[in-house]
Every structure is written in C-alpha cells, then in structure tokens.
Protein backbone atom coordinates (compact mmCIF):
# COMPACT_ATOMS: atom_id res chain seq x y z
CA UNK A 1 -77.25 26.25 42.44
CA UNK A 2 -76.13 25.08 45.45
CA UNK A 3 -72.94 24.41 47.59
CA UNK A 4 -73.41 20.45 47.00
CA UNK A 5 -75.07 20.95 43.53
CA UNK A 6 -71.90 22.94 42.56
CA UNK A 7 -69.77 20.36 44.04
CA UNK A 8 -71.25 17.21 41.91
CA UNK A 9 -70.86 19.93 38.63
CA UNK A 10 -67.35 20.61 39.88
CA UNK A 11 -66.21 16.80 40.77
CA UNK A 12 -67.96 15.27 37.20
CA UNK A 13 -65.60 17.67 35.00
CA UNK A 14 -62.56 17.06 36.91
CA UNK A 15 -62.70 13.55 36.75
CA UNK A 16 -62.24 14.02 32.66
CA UNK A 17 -59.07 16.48 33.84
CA UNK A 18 -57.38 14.06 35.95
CA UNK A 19 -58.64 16.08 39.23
CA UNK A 20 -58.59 19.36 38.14
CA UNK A 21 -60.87 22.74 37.38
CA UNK A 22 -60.18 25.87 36.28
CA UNK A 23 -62.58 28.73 37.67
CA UNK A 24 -63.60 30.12 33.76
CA UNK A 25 -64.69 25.86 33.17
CA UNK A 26 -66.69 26.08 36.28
CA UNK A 27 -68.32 29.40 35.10
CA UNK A 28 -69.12 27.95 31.86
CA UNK A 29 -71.48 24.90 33.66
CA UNK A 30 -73.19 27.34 35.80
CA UNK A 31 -70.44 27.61 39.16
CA UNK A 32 -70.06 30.59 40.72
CA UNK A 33 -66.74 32.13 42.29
CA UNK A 34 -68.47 32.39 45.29
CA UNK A 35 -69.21 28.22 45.45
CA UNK A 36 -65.97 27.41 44.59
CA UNK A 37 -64.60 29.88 47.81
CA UNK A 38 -67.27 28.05 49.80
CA UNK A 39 -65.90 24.89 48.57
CA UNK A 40 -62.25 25.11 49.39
CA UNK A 41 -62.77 26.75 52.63
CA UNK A 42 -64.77 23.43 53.18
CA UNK A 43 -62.14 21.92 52.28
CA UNK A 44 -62.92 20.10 49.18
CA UNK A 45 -60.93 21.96 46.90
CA UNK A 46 -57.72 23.52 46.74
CA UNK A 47 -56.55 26.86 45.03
CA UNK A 48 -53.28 25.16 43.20
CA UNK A 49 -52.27 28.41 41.12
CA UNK A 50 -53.77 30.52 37.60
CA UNK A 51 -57.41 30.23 38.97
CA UNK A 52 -57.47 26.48 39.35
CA UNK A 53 -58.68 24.15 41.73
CA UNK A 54 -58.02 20.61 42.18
CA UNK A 55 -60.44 18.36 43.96
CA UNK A 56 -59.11 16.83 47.11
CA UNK A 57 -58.24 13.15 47.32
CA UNK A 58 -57.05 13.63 43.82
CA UNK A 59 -54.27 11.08 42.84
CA UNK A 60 -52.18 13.02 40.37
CA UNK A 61 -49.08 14.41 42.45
CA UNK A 62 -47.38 17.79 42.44
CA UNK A 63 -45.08 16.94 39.03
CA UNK A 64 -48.07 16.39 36.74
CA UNK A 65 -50.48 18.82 39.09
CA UNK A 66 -48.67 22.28 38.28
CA UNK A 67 -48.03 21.41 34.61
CA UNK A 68 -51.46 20.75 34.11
CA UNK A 69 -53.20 23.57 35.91
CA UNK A 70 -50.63 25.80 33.96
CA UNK A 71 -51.88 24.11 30.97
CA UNK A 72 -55.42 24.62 31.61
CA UNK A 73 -54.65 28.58 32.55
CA UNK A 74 -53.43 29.21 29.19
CA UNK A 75 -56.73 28.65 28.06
CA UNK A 76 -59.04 28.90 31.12
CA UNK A 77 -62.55 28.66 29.58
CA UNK A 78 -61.86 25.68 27.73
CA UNK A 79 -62.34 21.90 28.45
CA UNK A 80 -59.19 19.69 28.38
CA UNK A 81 -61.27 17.32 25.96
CA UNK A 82 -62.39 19.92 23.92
CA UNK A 83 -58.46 20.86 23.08
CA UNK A 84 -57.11 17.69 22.67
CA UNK A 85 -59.28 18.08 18.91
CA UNK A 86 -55.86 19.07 17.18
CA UNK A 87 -52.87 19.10 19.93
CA UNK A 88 -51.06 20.69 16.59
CA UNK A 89 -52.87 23.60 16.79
CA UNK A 90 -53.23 23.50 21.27
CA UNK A 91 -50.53 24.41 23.85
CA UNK A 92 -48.08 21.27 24.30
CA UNK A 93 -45.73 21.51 27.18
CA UNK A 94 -42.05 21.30 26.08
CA UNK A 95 -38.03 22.08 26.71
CA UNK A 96 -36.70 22.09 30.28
CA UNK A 97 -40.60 21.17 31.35
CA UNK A 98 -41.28 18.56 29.37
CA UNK A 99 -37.90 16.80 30.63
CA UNK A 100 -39.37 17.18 33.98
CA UNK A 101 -42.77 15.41 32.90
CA UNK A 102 -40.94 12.69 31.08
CA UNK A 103 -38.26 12.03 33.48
CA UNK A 104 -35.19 13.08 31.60
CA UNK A 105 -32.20 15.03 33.33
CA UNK A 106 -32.58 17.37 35.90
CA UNK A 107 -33.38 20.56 34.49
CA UNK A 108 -33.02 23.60 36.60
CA UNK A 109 -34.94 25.87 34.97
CA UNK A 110 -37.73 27.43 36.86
CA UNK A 111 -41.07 28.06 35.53
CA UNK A 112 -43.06 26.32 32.70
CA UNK A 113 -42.87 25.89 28.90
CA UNK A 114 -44.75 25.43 26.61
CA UNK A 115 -44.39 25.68 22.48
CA UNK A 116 -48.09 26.43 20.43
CA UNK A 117 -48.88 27.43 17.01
CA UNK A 118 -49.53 30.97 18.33
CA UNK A 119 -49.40 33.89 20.59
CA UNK A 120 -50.80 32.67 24.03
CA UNK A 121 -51.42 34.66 27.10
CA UNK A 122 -48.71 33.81 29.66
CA UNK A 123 -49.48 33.66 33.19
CA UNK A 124 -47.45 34.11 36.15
CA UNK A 125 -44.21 31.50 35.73
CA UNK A 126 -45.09 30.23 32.15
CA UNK A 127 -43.60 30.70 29.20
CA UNK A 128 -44.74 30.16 25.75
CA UNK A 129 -42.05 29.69 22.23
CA UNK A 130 -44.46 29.97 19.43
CA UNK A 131 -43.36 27.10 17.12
CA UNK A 132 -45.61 24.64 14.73
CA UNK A 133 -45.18 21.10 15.82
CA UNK A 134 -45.99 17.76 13.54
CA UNK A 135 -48.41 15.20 15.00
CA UNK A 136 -45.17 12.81 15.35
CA UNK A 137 -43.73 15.76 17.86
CA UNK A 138 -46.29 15.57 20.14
CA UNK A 139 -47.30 12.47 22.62
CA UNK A 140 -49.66 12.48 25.40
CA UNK A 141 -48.29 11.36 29.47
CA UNK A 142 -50.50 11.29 32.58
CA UNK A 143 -52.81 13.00 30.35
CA UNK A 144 -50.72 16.35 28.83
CA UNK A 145 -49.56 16.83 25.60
CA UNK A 146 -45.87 17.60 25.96
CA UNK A 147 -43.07 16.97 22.86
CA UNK A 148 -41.60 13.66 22.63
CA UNK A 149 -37.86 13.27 23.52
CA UNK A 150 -36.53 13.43 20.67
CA UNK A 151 -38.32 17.36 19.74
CA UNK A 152 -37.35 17.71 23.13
CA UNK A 153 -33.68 17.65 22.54
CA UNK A 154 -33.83 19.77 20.13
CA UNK A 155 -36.01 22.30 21.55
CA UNK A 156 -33.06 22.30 24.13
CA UNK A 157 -30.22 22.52 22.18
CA UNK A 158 -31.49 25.47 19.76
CA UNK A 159 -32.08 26.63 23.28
CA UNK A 160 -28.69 26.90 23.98
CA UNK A 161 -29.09 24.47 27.32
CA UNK A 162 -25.81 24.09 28.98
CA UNK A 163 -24.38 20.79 27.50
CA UNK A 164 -23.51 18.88 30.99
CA UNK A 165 -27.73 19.27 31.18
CA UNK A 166 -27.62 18.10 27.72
CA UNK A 167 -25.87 15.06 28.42
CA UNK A 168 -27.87 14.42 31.02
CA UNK A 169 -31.13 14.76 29.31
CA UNK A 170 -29.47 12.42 26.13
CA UNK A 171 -28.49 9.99 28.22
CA UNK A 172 -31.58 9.35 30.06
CA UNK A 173 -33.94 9.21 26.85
CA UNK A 174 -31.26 6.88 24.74
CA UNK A 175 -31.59 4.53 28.47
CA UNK A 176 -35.45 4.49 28.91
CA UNK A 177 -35.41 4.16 24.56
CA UNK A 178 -37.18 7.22 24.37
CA UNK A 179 -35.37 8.70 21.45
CA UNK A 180 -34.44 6.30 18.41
CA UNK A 181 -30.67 7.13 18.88
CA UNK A 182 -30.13 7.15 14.99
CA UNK A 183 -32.95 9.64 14.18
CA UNK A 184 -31.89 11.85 16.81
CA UNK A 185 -28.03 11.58 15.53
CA UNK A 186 -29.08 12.27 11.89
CA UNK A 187 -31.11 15.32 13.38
CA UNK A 188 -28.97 16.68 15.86
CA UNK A 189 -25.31 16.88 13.21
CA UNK A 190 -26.52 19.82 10.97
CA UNK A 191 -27.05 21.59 14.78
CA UNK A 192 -23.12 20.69 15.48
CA UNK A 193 -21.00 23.59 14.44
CA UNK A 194 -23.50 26.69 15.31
CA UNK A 195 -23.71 24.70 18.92
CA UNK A 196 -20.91 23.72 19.25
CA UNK A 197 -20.39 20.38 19.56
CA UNK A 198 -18.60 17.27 17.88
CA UNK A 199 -20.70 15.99 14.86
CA UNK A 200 -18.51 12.72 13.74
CA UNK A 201 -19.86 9.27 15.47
CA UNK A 202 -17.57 8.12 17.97
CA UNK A 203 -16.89 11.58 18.76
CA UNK A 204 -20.71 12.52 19.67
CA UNK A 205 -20.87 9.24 21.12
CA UNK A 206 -18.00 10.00 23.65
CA UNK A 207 -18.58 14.05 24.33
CA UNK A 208 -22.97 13.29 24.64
CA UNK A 209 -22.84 9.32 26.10
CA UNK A 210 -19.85 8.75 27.99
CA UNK A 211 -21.34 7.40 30.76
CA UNK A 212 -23.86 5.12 28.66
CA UNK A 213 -24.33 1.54 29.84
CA UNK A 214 -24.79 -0.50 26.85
CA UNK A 215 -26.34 -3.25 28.98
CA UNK A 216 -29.63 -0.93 29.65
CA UNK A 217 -30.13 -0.27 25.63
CA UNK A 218 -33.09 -1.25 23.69
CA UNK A 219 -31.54 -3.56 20.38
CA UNK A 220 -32.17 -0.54 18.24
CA UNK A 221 -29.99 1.83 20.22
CA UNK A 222 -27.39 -0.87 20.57
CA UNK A 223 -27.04 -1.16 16.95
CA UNK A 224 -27.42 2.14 16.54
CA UNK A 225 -24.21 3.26 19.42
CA UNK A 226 -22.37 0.52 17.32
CA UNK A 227 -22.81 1.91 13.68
CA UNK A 228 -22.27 5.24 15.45
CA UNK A 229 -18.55 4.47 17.59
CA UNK A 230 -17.59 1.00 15.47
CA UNK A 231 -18.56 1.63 12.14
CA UNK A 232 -16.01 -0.58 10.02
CA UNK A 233 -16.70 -3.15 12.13
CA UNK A 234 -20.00 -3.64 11.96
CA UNK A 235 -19.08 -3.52 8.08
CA UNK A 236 -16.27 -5.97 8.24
CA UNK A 237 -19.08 -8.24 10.33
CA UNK A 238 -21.58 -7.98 7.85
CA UNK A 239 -19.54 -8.35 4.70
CA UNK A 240 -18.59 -11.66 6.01
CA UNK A 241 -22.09 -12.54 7.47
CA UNK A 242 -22.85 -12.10 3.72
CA UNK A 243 -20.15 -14.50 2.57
CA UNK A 244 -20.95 -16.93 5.08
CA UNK A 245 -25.14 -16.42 4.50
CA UNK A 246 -25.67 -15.95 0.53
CA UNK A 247 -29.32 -14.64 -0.06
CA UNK A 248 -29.98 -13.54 3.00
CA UNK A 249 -30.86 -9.90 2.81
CA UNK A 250 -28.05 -7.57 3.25
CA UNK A 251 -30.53 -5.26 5.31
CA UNK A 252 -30.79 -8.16 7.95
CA UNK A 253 -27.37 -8.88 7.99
CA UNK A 254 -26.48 -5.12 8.82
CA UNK A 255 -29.06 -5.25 11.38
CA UNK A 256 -27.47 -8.47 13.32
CA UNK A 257 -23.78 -6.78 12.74
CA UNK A 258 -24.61 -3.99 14.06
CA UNK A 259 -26.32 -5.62 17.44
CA UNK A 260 -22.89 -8.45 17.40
CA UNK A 261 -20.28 -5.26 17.78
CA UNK A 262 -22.11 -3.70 19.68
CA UNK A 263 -22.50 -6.69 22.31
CA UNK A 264 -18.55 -7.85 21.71
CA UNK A 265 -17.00 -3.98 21.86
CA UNK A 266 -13.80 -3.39 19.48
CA UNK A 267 -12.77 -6.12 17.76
C-alpha cells in the first residue's frame, strides 16, 4: 500500500470518528506504522497522544479531541462504531471529565475519567472507576458516550468533590436543564449525612443554589425549586386552585402551583 493509498484508508475511517485514528485501527485495514510516520511528517496527520492521530483540517477542537483519542486508546484496535453496540458494556467518559465535555463547573482535576463495566487498561493520564451504568446514565455529545448530568453529580459527590465545585457543577446543569432538579433532589438526600451536607428543601436549595437565577429555569425546575424552598405554599395555592377549579385534576393544579410560587417568591 502506498503513502496516498494509506491516506484515503486513513481519512475514510476517521470521518466515522469525528477526525480521528488510532494506530491498532489503521493496522487492522492494512496501514502500516511506517505510513502513518510518513504521513504526519507530511503533514497530514498529527500524533495527538495514546497512539492516535487526527487528520488535519479536522473540525473537532482540543475539548472533545483529547477525550476522544483517550477514549479510543482504551481500546485501540477497535472501531468507534463497532463499540457504540452496547455503551453499557463500553468505556463512557464520566466525573470531573464529563463536566468538562458537557460544560458544567470548572473542574480542576487533571487527567481523564472514565467509568466501564470492567477492568480497562489505563494509559498515561486516564483513569478508569469500574462501575455498571443503566442505558438512562449514559448519553452521547459531539459523538462520546459520557454520563448524563444527573449520574454525573453523583459520580462526584460519592467522589468526595469539594462542594464549592459541587455547587458549581449543580448550578450549571439545573441552568442549562440538564438535570430534572426533583430526580436529582430525591437521589442526592440518602447521600446527605455520609457527605455531609443539608438534606431538607430550602436548606439544599440555599447551601447547593444560592446563586440560582430563577429567570434562566426550564418550568420543570421552577416548580421543582418551588416545591423544594416554598412547599406550603405551593399547597396553600393549590388547595384553593382546587376550590376555585372543581374537577380539574389535582395533579394539574399542583403542577400550575408549583410554577405560580415559584414565579411570585414568598407569599
């Protein structure tokens, strides 16, 4: 094969890996080392880290680019398609990382992490908790599996993550309604007294959200900050939303109490 030959082989697979190869995936289609040398001292690829190369003129930039390639190291000879079979049973970036990839915080942890089923070879700067995660723990953004925000925050806090970086992190997913702030409330409590932190409503609300702008929440977290910080309100509202509506369904009439208090503030 030749120097152009390998190239087109090269380019074709990482175009399905947004950019990227790793040296064992070239191997497999026939790519020697010594092509892939001749091709980034041509200039055509470059040596990111772990054995893999990205393409240049590739779009994805440095945040997703060294996730990815770590992801692909962990399991070199395999195609990114080829893992995304099952991400249950795959590699799925999380913690400190995975707030990087989503945008959550600033998390000053060095290094990458990733949570998988099992045992994984680390490489250089990677770190991998061995953990099962459910299908519903898992999403998929600029192409890498990495654990939603809501497994996220509790990856960190079993972690022991500072809790300023905590609040950080919370605040940010509640904002960009990453995290259904009731599921993560419900989830988060039984954590409270072995990390330390307050577990009634208005409590959490004021040691995890204080700086919260209620004008930036999605209507679920807004009712869901109000049942949390003015819950006899929202009762009182609904009670007589329920007098003044007969029929209606008390369900709804929560649901519009909940978003009323939390629009007004204490009554």
């Amino acid at each position: 094969m030749n120097v152009e030959q390998a190239f087109a082989e090269v380019s074709a697979l990482a175009a399905r890996q947004s950019g990227l190869v790793a040296m064992a995936q070239a191997e497999r289609l026939g790519v020697e080392r010594a092509a892939l040398d001749d091709l980034a001292q041509a200039g055509l690829l470059t040596l990111l880290d772990w054995e893999v190369y990205e393409v240049t003129g590739s779009a994805l930039p440095p945040r997703f680019g060294y996730p990815y390639a770590a992801w692909l190291a962990l399991r070199p000879a395999a195609f990114g398609w080829e893992r995304a079979k099952d991400r249950t049973k795959d590699a799925v970036i999380s913690h400190e990382s995975a707030c990087r990839l989503l945008g959550l915080g600033a998390p000053s942890i060095g290094g990458i992490t990733f949570t998988a089923a099992d045992p994984l070879p680390e490489p250089r700067s990677t770190r991998v908790v061995v953990a099962v995660l459910r299908p519903d723990e898992i999403t998929v953004h600029e192409g890498l599996p990495v654990t939603t925000a809501h497994r996220t925050l509790l990856d960190l806090t079993r972690d022991h993550t500072d809790h300023t970086e905590l609040r950080r992190v919370l605040t940010d997913a509640v904002r960009l309604d990453l995290v259904d702030l009731a599921a993560l409330y419900a989830d988060l409590v039984p954590l409270s007294e072995k990390y330390r932190f307050p577990s009634a409503g208005p409590d959490f609300v004021r040691y995890f959200l204080p700086e919260l702008n209620l004008a930036d929440l999605s209507i679920r977290n807004l009712r869901a900050f109000a049942r949390l910080v003015l819950p006899d309100q929202v009762e009182r509202t609904a009670a007589a939303l329920e007098q003044a509506l007969p029929g209606v369904d008390r369900a709804i009439l929560d649901d519009v109490a909940a978003e009323l208090a939390g629009k007004v503030g204490p009554a």
